[in-house]
PDB file of N, CA and C in Angstrom:
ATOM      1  N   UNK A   1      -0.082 -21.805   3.413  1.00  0.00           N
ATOM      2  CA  UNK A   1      -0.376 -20.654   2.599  1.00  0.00           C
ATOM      3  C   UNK A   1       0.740 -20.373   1.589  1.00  0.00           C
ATOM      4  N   UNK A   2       1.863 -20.569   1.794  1.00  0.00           N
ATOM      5  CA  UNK A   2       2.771 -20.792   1.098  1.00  0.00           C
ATOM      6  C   UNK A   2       3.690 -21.550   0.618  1.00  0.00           C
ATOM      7  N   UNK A   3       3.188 -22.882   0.077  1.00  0.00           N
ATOM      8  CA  UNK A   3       3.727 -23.796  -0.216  1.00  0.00           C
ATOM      9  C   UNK A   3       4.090 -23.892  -1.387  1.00  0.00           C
ATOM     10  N   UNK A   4       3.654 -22.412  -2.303  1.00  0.00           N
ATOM     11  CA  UNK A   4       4.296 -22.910  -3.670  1.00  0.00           C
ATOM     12  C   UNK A   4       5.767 -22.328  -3.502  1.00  0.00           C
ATOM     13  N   UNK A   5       5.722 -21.327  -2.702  1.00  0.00           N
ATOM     14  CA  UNK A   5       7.746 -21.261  -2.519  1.00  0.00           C
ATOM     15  C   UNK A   5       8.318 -22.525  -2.865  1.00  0.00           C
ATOM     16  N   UNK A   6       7.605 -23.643  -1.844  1.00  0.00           N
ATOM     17  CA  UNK A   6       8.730 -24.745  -1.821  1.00  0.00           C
ATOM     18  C   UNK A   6       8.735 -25.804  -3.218  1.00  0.00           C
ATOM     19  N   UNK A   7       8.201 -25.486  -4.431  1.00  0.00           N
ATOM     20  CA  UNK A   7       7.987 -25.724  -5.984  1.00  0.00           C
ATOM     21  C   UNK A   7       8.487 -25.064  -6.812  1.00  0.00           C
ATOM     22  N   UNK A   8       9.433 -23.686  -6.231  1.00  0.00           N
ATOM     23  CA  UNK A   8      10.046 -22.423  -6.871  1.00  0.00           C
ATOM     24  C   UNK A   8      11.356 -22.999  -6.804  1.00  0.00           C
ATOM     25  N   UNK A   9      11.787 -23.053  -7.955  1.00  0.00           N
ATOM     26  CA  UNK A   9      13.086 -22.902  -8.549  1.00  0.00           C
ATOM     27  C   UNK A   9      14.411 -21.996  -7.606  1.00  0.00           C
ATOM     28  N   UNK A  10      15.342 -21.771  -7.535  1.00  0.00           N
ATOM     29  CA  UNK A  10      16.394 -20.892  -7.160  1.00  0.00           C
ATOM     30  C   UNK A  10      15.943 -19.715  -8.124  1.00  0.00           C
ATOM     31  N   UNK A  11      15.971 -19.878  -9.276  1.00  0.00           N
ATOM     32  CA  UNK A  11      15.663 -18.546 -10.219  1.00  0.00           C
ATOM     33  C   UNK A  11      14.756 -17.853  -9.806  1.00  0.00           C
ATOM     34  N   UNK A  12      13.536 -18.641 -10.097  1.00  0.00           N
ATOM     35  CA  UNK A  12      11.894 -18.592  -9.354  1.00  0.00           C
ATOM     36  C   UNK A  12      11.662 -18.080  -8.396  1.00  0.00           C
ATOM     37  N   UNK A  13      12.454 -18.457  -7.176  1.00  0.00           N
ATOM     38  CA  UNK A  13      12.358 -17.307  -6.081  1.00  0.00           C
ATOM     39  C   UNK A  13      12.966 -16.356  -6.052  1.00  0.00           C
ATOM     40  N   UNK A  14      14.143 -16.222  -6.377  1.00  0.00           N
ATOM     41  CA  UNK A  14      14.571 -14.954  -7.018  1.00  0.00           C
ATOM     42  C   UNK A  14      13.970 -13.895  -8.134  1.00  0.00           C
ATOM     43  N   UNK A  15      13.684 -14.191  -8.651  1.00  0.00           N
ATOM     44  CA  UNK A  15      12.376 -13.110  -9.310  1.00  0.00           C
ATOM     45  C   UNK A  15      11.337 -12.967  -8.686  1.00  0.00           C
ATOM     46  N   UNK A  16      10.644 -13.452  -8.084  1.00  0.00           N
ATOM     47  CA  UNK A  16       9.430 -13.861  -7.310  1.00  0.00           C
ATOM     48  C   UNK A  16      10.050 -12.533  -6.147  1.00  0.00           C
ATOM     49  N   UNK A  17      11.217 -12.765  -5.006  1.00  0.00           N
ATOM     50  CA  UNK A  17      11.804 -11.772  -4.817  1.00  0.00           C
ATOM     51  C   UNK A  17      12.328  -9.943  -5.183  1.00  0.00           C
ATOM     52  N   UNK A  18      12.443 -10.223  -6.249  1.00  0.00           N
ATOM     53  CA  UNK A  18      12.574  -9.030  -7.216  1.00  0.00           C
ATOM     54  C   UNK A  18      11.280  -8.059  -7.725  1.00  0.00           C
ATOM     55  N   UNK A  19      10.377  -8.896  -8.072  1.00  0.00           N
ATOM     56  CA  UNK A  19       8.849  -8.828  -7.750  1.00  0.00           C
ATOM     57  C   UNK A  19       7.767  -7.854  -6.750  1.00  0.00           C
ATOM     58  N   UNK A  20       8.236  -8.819  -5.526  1.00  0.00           N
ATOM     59  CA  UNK A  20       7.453  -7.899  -4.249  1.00  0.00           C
ATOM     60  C   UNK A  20       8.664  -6.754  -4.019  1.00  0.00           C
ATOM     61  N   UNK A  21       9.903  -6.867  -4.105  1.00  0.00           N
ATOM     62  CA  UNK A  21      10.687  -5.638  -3.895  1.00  0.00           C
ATOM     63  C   UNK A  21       9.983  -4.817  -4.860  1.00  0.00           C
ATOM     64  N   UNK A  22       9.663  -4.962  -6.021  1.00  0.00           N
ATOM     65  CA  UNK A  22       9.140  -3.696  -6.586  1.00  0.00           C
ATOM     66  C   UNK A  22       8.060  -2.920  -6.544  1.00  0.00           C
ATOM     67  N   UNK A  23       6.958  -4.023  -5.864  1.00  0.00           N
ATOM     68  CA  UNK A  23       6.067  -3.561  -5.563  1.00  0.00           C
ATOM     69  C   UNK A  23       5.799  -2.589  -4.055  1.00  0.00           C
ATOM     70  N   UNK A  24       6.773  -3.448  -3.568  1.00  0.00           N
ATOM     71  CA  UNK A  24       6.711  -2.522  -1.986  1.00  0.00           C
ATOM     72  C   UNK A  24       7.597  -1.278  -2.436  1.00  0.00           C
ATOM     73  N   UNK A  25       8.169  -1.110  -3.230  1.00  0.00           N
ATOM     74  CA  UNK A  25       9.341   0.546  -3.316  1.00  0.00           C
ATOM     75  C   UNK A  25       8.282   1.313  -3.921  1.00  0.00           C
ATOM     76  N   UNK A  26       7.215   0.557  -4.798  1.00  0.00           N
ATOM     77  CA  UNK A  26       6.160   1.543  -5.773  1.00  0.00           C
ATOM     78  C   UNK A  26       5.501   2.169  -4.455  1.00  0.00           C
ATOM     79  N   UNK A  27       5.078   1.263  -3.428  1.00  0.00           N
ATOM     80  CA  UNK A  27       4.100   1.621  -2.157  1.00  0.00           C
ATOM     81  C   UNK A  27       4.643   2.183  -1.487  1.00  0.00           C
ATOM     82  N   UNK A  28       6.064   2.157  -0.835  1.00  0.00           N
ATOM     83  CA  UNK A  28       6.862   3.473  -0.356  1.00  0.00           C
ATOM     84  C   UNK A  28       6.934   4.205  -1.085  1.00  0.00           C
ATOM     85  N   UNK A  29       7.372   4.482  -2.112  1.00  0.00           N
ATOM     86  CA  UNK A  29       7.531   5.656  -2.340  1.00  0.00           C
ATOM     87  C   UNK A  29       6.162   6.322  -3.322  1.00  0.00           C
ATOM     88  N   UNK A  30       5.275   5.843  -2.489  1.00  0.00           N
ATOM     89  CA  UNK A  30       4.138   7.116  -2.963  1.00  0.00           C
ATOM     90  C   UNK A  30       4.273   8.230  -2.105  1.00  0.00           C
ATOM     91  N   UNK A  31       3.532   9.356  -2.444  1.00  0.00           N
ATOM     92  CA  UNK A  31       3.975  10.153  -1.338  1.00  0.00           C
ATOM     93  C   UNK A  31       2.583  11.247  -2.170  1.00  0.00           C
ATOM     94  N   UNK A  32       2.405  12.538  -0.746  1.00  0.00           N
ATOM     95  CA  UNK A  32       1.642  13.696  -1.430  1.00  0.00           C
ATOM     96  C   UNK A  32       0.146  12.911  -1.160  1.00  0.00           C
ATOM     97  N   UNK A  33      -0.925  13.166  -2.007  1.00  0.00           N
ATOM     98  CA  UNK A  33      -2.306  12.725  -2.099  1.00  0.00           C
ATOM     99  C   UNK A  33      -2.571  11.086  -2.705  1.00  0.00           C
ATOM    100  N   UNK A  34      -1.221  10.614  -2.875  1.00  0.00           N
ATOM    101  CA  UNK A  34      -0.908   8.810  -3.591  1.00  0.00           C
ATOM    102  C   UNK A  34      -0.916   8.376  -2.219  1.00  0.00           C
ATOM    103  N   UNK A  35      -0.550   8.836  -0.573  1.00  0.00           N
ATOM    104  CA  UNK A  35      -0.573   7.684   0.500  1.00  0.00           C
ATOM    105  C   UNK A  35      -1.978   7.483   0.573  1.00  0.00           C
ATOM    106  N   UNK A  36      -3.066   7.787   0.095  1.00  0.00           N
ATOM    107  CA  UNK A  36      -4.515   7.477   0.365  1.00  0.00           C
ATOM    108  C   UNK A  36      -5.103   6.798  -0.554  1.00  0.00           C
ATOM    109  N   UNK A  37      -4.744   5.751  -0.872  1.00  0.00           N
ATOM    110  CA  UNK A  37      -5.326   5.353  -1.886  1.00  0.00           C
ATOM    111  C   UNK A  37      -5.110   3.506  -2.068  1.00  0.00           C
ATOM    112  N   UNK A  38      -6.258   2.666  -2.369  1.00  0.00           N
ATOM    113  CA  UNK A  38      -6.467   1.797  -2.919  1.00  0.00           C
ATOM    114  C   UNK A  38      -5.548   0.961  -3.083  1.00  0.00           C
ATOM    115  N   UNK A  39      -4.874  -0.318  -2.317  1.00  0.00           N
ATOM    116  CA  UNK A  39      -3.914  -0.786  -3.425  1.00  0.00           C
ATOM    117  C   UNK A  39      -4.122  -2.018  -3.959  1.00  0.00           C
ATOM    118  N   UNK A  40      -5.207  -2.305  -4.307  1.00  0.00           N
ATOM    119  CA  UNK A  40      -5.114  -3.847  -4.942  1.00  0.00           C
ATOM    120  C   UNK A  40      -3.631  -4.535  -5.798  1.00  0.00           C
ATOM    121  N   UNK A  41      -3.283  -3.465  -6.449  1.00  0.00           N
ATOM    122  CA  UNK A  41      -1.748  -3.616  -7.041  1.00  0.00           C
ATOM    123  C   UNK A  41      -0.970  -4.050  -6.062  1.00  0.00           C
ATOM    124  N   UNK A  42      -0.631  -3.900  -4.958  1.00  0.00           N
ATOM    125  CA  UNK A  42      -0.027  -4.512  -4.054  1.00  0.00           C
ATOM    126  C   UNK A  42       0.239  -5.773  -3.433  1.00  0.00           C
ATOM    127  N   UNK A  43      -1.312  -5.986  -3.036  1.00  0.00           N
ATOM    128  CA  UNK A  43      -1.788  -6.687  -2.601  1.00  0.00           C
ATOM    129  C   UNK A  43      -1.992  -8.083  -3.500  1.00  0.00           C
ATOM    130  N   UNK A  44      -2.378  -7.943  -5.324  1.00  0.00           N
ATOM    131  CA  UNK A  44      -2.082  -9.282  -5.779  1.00  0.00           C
ATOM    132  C   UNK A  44      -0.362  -9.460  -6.168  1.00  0.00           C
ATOM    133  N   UNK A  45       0.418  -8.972  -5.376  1.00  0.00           N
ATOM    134  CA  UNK A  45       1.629  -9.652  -6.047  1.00  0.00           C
ATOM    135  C   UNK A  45       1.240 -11.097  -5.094  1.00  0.00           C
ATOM    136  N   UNK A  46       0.546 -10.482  -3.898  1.00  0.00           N
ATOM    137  CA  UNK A  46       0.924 -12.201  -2.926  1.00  0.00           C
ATOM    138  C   UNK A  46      -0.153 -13.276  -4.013  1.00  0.00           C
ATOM    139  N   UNK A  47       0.147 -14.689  -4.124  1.00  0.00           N
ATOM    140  CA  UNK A  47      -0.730 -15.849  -4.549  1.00  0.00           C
ATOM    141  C   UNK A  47      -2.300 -15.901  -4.335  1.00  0.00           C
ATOM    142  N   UNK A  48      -2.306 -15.646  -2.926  1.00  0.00           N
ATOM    143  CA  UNK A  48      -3.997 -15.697  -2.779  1.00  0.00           C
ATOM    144  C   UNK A  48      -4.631 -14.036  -2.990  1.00  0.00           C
ATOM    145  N   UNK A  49      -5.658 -14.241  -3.982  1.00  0.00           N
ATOM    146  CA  UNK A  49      -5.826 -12.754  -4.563  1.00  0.00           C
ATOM    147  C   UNK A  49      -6.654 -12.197  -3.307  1.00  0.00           C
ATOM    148  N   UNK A  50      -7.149 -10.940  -3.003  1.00  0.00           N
ATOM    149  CA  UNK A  50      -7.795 -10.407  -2.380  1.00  0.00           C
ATOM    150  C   UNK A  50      -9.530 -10.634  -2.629  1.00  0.00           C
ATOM    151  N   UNK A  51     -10.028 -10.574  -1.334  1.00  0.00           N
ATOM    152  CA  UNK A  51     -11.605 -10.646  -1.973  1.00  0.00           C
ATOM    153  C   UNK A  51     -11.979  -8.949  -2.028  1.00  0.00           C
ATOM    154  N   UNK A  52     -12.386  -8.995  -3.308  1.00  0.00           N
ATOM    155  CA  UNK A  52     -12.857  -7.698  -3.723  1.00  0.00           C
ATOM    156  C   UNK A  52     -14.293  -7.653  -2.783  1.00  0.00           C
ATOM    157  N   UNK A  53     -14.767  -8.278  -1.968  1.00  0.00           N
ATOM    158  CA  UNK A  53     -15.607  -7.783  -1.395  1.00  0.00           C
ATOM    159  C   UNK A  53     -15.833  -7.105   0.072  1.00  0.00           C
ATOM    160  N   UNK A  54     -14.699  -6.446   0.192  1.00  0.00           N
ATOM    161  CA  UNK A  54     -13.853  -5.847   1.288  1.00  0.00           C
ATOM    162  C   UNK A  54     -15.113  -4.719   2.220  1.00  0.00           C
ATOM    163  N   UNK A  55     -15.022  -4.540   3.130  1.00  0.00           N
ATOM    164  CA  UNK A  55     -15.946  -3.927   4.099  1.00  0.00           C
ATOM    165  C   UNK A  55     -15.168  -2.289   4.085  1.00  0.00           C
ATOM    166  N   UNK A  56     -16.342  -1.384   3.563  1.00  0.00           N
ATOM    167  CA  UNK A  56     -15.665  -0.236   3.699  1.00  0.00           C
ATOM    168  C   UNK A  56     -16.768   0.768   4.812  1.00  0.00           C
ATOM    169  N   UNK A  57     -15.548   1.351   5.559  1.00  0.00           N
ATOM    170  CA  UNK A  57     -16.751   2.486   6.452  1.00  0.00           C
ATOM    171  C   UNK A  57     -17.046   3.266   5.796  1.00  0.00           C
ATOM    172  N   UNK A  58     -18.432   3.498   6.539  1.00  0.00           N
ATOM    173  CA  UNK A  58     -19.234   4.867   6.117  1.00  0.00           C
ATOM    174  C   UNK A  58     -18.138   6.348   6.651  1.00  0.00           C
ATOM    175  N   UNK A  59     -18.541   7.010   5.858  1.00  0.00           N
ATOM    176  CA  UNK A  59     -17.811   8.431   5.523  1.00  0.00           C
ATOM    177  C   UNK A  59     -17.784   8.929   6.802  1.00  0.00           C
ATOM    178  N   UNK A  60     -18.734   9.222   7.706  1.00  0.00           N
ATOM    179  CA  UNK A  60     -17.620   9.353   9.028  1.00  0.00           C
ATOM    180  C   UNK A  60     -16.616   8.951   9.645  1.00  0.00           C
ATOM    181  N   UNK A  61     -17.062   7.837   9.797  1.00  0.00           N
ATOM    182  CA  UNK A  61     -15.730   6.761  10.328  1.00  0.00           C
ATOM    183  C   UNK A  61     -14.497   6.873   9.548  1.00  0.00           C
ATOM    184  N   UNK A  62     -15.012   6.902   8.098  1.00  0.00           N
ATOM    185  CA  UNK A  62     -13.674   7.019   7.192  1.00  0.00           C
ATOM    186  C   UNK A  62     -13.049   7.967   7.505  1.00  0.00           C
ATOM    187  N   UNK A  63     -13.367   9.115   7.165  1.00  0.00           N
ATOM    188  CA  UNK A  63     -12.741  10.547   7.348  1.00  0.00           C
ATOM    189  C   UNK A  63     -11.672  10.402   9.040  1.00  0.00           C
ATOM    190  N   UNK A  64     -12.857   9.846   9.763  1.00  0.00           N
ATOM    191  CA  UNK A  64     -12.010   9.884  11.078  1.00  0.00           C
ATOM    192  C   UNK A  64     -10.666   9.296  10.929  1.00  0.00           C
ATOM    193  N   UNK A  65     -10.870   7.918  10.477  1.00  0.00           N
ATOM    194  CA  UNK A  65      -9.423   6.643  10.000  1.00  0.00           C
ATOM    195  C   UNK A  65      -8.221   7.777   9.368  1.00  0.00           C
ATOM    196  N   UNK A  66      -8.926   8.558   8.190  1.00  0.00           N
ATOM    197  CA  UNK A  66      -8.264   9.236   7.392  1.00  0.00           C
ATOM    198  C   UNK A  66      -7.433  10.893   8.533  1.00  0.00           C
ATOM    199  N   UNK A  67      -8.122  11.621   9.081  1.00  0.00           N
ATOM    200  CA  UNK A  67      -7.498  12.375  10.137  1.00  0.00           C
ATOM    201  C   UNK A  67      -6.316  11.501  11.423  1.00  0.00           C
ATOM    202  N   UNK A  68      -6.733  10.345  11.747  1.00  0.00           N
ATOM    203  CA  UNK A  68      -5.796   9.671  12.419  1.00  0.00           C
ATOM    204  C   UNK A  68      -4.196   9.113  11.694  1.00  0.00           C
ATOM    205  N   UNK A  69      -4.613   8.775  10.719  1.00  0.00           N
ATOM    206  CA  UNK A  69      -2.946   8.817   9.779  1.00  0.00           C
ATOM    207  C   UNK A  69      -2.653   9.685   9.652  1.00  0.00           C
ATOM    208  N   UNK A  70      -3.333  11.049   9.290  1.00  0.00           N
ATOM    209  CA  UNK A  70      -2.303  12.298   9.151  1.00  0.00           C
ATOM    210  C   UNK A  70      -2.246  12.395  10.162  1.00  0.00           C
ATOM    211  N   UNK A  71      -2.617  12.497  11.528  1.00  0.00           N
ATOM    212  CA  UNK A  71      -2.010  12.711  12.547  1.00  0.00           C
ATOM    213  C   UNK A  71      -1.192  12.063  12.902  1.00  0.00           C
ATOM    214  N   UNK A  72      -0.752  10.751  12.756  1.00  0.00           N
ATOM    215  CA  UNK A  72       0.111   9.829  12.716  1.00  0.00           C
ATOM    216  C   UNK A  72       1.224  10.080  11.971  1.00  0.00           C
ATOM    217  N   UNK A  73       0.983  10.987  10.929  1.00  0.00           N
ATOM    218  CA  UNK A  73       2.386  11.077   9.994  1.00  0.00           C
ATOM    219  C   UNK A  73       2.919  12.641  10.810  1.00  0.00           C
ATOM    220  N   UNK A  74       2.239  13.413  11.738  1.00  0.00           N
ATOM    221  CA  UNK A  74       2.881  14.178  11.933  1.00  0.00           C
ATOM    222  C   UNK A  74       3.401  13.793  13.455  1.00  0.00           C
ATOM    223  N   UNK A  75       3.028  12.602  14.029  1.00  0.00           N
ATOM    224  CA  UNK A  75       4.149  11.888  15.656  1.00  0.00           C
ATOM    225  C   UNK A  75       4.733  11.085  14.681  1.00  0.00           C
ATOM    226  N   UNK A  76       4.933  10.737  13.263  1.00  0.00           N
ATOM    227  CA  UNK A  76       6.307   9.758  13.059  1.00  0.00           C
ATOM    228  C   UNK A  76       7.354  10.282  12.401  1.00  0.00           C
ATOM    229  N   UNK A  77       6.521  11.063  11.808  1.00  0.00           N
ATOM    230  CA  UNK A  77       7.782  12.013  10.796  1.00  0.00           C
ATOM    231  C   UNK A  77       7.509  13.673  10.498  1.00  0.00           C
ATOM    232  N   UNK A  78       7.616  13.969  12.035  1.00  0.00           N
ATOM    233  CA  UNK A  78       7.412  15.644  12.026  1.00  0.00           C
ATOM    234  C   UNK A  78       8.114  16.632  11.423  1.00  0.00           C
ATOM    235  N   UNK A  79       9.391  16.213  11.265  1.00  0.00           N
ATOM    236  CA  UNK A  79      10.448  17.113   9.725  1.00  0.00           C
ATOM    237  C   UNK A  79       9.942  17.068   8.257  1.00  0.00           C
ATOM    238  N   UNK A  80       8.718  15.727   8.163  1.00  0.00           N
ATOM    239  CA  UNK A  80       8.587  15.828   6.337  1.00  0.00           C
ATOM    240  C   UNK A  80       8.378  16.942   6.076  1.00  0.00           C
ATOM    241  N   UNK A  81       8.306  17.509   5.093  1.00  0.00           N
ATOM    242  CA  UNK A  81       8.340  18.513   4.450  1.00  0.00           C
ATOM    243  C   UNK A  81       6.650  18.626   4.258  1.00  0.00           C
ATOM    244  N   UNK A  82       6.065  19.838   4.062  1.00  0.00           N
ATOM    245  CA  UNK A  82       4.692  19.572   3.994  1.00  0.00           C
ATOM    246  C   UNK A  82       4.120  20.324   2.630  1.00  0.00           C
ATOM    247  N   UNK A  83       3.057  19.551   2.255  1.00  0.00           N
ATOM    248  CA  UNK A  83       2.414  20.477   1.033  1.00  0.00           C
ATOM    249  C   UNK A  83       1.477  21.186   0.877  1.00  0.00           C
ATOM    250  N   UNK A  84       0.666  21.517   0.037  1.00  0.00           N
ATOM    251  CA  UNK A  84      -0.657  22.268   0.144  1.00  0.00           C
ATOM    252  C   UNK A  84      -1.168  22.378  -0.951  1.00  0.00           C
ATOM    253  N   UNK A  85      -0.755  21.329  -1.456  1.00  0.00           N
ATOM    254  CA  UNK A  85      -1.520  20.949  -3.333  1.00  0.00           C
ATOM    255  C   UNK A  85      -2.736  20.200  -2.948  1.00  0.00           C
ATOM    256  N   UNK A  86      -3.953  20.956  -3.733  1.00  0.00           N
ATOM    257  CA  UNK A  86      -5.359  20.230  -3.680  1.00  0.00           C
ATOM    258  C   UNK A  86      -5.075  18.800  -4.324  1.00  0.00           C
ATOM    259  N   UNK A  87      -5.906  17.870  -3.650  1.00  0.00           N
ATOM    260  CA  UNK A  87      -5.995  17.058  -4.611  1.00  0.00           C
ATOM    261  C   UNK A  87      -6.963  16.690  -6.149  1.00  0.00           C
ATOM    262  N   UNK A  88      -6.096  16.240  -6.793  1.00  0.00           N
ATOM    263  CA  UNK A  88      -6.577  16.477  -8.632  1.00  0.00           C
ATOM    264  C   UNK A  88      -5.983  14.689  -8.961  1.00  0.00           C
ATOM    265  N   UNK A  89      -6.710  14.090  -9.307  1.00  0.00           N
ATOM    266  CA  UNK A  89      -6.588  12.964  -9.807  1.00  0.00           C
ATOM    267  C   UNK A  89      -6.917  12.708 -11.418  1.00  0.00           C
ATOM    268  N   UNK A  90      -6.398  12.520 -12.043  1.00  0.00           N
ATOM    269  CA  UNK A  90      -6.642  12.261 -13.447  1.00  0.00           C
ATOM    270  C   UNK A  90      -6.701  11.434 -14.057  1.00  0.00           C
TER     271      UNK A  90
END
């Protein structure tokens, strides 16, 4: 799966490096109504692209998935600070 590393330059992997670091700091540091969301951006820094034909649950199930991470963010990080801004996407 990853054999073009071993066709990458010293430079090459070093940017290539520089690369997914930026993409994973964009994905940490979302925060607020941005942890719910979509990331295909992420996901093509890797070589093999994603199949856009991804299996999504129906709106119960979702919602449920979606109540279990916030509950999850409040057993991992019960000091964050909390908000109460609707969400507004533009």
């Amino acid at each position: 799966m990853d054999e073009d590393l071993n066709k990458m330059t010293r430079d090459e992997l070093v940017e290539e490096v520089k690369t997914l670091r930026l993409g994973i700091r964009k994905h940490r540091d979302s925060t607020g109504h941005d942890l719910c969301w979509f990331h295909p951006d992420l996901w093509n820094l890797l070589p093999e692209k994603y199949d856009p034909n991804i299996l999504v649950p129906d709106w119960p199930q979702f919602m449920a998935g979606c109540v279990r991470f916030r509950k999850s963010l409040d057993e991992q990080l019960p000091e964050a600070p909390r908000i109460n801004d609707d969400f507004i996407k533009e």
